[in-house]
PDB file of N, CA and C in Angstrom:
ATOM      1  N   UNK A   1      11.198   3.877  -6.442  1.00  0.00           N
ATOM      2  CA  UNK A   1      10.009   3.077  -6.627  1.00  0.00           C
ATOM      3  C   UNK A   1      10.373   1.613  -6.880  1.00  0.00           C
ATOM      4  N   UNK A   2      11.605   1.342  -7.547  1.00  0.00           N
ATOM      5  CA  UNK A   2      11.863  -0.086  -7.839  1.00  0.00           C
ATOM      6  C   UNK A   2      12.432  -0.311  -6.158  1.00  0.00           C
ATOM      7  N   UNK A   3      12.956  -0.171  -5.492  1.00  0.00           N
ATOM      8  CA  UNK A   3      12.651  -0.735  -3.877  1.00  0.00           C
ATOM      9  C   UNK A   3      11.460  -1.081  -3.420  1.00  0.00           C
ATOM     10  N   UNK A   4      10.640  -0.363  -3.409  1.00  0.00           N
ATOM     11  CA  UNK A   4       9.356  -0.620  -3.562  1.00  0.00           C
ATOM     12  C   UNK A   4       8.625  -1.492  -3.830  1.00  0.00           C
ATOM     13  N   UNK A   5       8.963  -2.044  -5.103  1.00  0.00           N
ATOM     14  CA  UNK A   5       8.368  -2.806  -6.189  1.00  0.00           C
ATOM     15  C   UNK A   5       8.645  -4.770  -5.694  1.00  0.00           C
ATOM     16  N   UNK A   6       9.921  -4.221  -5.661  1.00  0.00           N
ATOM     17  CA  UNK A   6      10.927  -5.724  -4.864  1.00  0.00           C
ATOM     18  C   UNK A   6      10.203  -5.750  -3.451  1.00  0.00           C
ATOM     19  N   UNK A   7       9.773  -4.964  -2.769  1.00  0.00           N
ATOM     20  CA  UNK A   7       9.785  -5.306  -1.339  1.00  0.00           C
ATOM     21  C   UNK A   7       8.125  -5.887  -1.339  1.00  0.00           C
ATOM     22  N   UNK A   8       7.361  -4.905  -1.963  1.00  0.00           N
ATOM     23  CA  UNK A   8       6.159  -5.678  -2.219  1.00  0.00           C
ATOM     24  C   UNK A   8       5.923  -7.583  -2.964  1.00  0.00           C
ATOM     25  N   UNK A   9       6.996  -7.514  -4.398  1.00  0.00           N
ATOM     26  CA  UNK A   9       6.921  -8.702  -4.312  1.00  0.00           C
ATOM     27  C   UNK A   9       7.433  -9.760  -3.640  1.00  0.00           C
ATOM     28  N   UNK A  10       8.805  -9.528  -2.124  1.00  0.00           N
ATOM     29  CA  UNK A  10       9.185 -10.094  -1.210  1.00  0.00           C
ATOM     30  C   UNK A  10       8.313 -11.167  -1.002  1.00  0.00           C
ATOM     31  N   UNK A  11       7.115  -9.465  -0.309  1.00  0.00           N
ATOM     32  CA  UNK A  11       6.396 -10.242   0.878  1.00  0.00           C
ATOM     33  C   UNK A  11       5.343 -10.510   0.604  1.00  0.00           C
ATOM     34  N   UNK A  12       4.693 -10.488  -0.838  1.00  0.00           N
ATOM     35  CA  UNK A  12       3.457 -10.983  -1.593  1.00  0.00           C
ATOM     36  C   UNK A  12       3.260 -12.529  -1.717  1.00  0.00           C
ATOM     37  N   UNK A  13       2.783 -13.193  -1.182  1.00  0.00           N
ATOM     38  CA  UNK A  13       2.603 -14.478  -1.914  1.00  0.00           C
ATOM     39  C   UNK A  13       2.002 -14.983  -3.076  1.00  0.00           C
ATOM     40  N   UNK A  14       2.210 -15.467  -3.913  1.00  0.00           N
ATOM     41  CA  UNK A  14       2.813 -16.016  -5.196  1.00  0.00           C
ATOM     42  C   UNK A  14       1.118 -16.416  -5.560  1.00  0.00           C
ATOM     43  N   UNK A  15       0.650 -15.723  -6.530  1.00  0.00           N
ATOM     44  CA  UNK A  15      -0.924 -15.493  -7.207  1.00  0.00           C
ATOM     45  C   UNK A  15      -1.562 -14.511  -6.366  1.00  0.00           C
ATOM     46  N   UNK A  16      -1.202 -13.696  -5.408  1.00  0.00           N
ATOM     47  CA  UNK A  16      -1.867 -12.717  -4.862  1.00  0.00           C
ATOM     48  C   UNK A  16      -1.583 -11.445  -5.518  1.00  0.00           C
ATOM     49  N   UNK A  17      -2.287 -10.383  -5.453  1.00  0.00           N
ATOM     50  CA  UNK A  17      -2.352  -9.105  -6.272  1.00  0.00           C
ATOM     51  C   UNK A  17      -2.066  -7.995  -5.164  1.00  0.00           C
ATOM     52  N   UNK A  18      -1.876  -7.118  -6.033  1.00  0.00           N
ATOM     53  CA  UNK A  18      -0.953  -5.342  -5.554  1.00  0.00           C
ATOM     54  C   UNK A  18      -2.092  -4.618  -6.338  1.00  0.00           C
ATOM     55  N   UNK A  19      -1.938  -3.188  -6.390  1.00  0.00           N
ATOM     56  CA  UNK A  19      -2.737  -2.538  -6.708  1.00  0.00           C
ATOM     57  C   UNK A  19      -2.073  -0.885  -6.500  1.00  0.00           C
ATOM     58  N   UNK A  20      -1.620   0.277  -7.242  1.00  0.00           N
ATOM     59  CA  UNK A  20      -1.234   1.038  -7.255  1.00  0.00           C
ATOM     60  C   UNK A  20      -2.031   1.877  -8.082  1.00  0.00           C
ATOM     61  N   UNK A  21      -2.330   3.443  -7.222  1.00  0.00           N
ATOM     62  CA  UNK A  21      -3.515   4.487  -7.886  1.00  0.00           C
ATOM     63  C   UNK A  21      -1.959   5.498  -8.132  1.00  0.00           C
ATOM     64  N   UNK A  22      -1.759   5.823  -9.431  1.00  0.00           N
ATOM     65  CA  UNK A  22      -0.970   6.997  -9.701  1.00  0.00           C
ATOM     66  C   UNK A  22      -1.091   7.770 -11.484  1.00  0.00           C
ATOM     67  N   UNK A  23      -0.712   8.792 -11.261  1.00  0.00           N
ATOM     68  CA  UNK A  23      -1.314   9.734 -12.490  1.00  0.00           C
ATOM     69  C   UNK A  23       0.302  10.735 -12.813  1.00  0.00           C
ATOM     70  N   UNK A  24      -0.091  10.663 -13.733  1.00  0.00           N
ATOM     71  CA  UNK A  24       1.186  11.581 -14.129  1.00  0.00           C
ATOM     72  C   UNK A  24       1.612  13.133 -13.932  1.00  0.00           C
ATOM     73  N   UNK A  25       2.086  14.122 -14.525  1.00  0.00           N
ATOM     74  CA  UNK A  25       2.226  14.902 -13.938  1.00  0.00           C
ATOM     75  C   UNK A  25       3.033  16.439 -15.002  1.00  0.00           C
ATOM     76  N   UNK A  26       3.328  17.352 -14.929  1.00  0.00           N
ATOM     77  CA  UNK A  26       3.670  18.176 -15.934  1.00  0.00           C
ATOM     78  C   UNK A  26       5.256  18.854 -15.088  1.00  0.00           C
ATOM     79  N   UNK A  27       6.204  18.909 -16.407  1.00  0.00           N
ATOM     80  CA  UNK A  27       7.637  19.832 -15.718  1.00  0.00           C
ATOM     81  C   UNK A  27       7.685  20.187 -16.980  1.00  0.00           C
ATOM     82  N   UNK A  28       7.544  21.589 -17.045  1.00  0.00           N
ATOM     83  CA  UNK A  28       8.201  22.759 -18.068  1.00  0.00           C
ATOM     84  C   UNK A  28       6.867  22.570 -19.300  1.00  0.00           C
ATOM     85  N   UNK A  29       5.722  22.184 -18.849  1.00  0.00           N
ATOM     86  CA  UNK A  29       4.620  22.520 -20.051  1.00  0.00           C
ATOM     87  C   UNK A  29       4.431  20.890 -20.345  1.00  0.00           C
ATOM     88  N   UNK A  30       5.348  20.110 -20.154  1.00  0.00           N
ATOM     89  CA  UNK A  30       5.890  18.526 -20.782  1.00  0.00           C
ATOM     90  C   UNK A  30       5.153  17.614 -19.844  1.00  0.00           C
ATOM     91  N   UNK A  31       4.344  17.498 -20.683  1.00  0.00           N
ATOM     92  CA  UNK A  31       3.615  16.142 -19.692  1.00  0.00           C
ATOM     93  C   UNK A  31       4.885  15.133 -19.242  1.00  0.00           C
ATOM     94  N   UNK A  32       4.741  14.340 -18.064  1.00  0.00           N
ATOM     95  CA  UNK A  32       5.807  13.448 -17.584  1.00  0.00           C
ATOM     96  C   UNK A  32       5.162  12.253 -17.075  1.00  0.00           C
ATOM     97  N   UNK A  33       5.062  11.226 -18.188  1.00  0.00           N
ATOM     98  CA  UNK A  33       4.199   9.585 -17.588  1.00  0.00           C
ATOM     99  C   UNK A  33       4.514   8.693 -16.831  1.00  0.00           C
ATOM    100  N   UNK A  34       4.163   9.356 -15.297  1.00  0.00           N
ATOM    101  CA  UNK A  34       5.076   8.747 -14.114  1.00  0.00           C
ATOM    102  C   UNK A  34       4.689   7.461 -13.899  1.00  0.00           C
ATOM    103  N   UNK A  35       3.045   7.428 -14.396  1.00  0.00           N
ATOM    104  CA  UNK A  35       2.559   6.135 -14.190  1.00  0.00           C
ATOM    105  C   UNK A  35       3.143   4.720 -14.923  1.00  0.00           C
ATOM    106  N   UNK A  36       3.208   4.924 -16.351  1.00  0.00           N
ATOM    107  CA  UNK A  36       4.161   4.072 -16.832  1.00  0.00           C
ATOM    108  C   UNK A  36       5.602   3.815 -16.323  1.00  0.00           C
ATOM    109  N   UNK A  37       5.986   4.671 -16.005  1.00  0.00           N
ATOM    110  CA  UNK A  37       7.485   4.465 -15.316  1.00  0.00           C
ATOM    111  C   UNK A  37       7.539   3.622 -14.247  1.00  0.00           C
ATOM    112  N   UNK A  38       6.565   3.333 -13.495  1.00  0.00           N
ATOM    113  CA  UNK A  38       6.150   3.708 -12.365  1.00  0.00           C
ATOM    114  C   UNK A  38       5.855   1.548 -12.416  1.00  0.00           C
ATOM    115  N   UNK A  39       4.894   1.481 -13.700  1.00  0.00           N
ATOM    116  CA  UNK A  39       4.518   0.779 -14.026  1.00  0.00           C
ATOM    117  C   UNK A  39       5.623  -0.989 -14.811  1.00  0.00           C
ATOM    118  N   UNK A  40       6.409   0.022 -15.544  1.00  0.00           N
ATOM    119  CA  UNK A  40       7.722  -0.941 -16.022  1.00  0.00           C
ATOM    120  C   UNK A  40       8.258  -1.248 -14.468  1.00  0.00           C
ATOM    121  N   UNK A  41       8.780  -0.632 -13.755  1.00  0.00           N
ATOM    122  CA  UNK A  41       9.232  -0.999 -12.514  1.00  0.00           C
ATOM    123  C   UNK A  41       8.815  -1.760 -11.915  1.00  0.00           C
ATOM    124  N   UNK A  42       7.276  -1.948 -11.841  1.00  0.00           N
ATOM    125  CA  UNK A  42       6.869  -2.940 -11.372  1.00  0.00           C
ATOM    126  C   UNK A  42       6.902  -4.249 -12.001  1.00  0.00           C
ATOM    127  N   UNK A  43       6.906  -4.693 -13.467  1.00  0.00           N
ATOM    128  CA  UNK A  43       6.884  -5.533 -14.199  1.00  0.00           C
ATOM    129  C   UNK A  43       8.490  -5.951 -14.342  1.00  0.00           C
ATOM    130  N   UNK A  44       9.656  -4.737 -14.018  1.00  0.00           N
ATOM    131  CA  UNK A  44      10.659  -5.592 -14.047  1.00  0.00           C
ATOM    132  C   UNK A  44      11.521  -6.670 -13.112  1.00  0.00           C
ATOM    133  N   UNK A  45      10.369  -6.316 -11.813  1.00  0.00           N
ATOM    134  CA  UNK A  45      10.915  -7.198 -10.587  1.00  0.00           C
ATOM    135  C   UNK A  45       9.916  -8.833 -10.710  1.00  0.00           C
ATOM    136  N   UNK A  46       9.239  -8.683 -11.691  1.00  0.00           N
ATOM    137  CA  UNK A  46       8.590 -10.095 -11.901  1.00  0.00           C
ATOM    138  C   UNK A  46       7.301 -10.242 -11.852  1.00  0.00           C
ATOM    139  N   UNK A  47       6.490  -8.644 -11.452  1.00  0.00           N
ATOM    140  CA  UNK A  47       4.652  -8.618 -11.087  1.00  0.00           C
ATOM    141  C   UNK A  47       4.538  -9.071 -12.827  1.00  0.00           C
ATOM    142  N   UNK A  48       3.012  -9.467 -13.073  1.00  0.00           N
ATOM    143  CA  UNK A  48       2.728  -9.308 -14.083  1.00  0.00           C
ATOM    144  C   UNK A  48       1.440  -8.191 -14.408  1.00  0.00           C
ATOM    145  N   UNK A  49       1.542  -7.136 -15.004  1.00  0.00           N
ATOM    146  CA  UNK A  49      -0.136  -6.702 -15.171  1.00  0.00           C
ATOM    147  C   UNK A  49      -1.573  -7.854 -15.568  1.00  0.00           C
ATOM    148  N   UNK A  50      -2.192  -7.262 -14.363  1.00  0.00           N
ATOM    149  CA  UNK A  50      -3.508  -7.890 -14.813  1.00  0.00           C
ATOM    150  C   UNK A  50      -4.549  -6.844 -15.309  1.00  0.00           C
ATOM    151  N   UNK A  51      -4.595  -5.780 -14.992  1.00  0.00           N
ATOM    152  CA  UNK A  51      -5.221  -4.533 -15.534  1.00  0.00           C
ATOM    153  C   UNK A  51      -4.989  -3.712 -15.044  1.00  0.00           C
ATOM    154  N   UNK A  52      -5.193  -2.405 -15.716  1.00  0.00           N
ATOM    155  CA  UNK A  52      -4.687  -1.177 -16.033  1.00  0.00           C
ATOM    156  C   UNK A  52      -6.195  -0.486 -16.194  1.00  0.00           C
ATOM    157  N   UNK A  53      -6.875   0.024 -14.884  1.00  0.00           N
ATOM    158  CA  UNK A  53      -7.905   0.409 -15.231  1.00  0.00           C
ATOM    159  C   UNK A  53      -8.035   2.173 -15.195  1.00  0.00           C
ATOM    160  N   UNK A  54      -8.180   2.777 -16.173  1.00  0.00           N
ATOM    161  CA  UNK A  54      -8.276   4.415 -16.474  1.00  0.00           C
ATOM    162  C   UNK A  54      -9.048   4.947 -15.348  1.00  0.00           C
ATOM    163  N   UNK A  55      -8.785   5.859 -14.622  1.00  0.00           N
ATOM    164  CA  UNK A  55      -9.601   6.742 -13.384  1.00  0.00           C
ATOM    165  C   UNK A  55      -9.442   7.504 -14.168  1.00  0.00           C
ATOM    166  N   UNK A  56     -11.136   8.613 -14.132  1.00  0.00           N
ATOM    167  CA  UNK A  56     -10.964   9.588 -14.735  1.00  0.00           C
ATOM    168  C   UNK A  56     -11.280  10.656 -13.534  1.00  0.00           C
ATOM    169  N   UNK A  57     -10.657  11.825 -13.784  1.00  0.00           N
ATOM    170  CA  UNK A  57     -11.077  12.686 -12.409  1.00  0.00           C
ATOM    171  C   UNK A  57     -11.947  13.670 -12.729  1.00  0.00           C
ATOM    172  N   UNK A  58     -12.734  13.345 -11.375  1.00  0.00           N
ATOM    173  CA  UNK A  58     -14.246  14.244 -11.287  1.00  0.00           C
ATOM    174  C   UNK A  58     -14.539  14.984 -10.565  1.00  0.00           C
ATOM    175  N   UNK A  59     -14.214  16.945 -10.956  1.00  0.00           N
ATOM    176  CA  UNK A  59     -15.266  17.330  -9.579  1.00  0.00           C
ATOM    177  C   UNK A  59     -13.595  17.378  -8.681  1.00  0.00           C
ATOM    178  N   UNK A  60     -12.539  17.441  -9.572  1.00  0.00           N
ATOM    179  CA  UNK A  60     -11.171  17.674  -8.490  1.00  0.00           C
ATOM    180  C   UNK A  60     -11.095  19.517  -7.761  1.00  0.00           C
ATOM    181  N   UNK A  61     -11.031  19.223  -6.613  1.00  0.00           N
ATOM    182  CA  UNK A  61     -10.833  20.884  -6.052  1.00  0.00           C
ATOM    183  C   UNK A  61     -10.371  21.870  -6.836  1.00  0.00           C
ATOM    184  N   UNK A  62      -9.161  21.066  -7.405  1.00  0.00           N
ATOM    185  CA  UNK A  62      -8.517  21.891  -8.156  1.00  0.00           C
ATOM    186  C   UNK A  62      -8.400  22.652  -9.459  1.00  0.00           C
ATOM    187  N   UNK A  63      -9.023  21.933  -9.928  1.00  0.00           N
ATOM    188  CA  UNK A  63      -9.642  22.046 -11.124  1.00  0.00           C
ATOM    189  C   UNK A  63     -10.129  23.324 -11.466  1.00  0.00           C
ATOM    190  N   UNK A  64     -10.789  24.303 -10.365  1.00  0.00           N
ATOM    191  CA  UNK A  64     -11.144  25.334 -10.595  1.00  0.00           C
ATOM    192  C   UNK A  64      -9.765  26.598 -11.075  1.00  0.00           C
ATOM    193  N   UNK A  65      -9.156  26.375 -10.381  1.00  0.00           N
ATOM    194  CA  UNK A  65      -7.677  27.071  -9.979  1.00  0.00           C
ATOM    195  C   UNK A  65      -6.915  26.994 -11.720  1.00  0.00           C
ATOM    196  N   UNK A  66      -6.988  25.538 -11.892  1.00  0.00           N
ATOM    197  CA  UNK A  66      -5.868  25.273 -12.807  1.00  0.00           C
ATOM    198  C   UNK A  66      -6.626  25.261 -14.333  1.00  0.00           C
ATOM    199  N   UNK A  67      -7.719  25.962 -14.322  1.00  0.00           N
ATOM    200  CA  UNK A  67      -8.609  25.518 -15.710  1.00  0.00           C
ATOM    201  C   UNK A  67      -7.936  27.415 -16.363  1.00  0.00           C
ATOM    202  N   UNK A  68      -8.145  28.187 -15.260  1.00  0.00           N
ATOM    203  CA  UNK A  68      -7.671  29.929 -16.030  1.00  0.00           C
ATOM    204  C   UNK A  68      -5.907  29.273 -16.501  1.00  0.00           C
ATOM    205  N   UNK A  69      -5.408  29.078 -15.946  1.00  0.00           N
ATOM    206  CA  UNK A  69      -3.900  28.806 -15.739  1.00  0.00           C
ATOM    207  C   UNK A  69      -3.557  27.288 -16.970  1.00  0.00           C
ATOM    208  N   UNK A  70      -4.304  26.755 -17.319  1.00  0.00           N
ATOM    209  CA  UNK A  70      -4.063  26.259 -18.608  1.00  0.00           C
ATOM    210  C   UNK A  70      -4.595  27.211 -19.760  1.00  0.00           C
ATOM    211  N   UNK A  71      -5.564  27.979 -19.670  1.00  0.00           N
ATOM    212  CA  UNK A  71      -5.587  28.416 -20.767  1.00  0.00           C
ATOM    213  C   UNK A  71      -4.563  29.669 -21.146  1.00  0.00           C
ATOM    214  N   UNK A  72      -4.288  30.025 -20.161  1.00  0.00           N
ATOM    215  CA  UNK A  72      -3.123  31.298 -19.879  1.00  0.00           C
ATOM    216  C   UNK A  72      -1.790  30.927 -20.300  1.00  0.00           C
ATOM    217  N   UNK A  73      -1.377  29.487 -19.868  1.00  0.00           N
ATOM    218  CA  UNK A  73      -0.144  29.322 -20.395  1.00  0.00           C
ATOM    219  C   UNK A  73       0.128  28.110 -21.464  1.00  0.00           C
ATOM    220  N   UNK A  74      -1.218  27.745 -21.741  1.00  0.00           N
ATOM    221  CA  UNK A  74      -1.321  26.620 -22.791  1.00  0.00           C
ATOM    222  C   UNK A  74      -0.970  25.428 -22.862  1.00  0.00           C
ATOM    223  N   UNK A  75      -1.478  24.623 -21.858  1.00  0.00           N
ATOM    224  CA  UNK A  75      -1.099  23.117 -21.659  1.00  0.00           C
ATOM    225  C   UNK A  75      -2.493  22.577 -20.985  1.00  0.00           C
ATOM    226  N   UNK A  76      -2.838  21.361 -21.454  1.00  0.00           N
ATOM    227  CA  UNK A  76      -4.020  20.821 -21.056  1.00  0.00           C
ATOM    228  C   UNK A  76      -3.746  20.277 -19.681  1.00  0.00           C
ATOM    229  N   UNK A  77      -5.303  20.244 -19.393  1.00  0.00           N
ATOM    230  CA  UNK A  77      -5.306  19.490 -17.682  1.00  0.00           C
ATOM    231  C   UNK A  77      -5.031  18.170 -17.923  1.00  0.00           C
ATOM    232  N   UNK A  78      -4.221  17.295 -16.721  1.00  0.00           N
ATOM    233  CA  UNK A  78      -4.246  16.092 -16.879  1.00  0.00           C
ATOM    234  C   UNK A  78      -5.895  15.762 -16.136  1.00  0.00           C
ATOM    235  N   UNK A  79      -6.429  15.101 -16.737  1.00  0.00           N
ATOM    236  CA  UNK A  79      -7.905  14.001 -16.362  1.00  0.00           C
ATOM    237  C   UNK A  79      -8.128  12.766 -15.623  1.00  0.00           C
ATOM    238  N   UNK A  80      -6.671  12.170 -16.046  1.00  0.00           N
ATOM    239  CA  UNK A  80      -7.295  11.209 -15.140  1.00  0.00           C
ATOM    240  C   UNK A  80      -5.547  10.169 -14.087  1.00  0.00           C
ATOM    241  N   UNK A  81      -5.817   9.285 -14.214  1.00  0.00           N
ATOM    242  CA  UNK A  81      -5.217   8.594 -13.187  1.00  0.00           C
ATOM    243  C   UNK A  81      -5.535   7.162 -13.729  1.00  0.00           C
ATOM    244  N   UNK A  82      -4.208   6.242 -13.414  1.00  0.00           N
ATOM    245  CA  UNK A  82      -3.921   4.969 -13.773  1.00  0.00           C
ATOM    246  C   UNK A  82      -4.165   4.062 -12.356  1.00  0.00           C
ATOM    247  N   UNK A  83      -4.489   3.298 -12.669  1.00  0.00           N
ATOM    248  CA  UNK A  83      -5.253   2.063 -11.067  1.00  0.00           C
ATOM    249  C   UNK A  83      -4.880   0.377 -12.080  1.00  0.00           C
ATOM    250  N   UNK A  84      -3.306   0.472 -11.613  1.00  0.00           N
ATOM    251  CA  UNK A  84      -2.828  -0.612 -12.375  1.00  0.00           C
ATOM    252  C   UNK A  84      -2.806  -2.229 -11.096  1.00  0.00           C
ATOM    253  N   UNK A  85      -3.314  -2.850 -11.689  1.00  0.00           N
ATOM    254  CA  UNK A  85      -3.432  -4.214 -10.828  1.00  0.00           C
ATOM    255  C   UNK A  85      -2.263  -5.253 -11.032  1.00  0.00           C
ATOM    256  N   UNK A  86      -1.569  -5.750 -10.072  1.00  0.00           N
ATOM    257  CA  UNK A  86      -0.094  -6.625 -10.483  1.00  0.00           C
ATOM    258  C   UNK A  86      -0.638  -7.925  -9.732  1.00  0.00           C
ATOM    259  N   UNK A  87      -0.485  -8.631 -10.059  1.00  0.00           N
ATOM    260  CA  UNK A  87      -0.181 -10.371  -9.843  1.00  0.00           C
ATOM    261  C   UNK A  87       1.216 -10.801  -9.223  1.00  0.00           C
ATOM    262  N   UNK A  88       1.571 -11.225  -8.324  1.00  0.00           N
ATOM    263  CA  UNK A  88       2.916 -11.892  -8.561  1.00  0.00           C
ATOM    264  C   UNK A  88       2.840 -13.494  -8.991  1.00  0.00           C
ATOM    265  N   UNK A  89       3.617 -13.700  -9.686  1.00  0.00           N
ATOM    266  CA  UNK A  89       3.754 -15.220 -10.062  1.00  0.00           C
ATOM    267  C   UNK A  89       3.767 -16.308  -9.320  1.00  0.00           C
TER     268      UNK A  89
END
């Protein structure tokens, strides 16, 4: 993702904005906050955050599937999703 991050601010010109929709994710019961990770990476190639706006999820397909299967093995649903806005300088 930090390739990524650099190649976008390459070819961004300088006060124009990025925009990345990502949500985190579960390994071994352990929530895993890909979005923040996801997020420092972007801030360490030089974007700056301009907002960080919360998606909450509504009405996901899946949801039906994975609502028996949290309560069965005891870990909450993730809800929502990060819609972080970057600036480059």
């Amino acid at each position: 993702m930090e390739l990524v991050a650099k190649e976008l601010y390459r070819v961004l010109r300088p006060g124009k904005y990025c925009a990345i929709l990502i949500g985190g994710t579960r390994r071994n019961k352990m929530y895993q906050p890909m979005a923040y990770k996801v997020m420092q990476k972007f801030l360490g190639v030089g974007f700056e955050l301009k907002e960080d706006i919360i998606k909450v999820q509504h009405n996901c397909k899946a949801t039906g599937f994975w609502v028996d299967k949290s309560k069965d093995y005891n870990f909450l649903l993730i809800m929502h999703e990060h819609l972080f806005v970057f600036e480059r300088s």
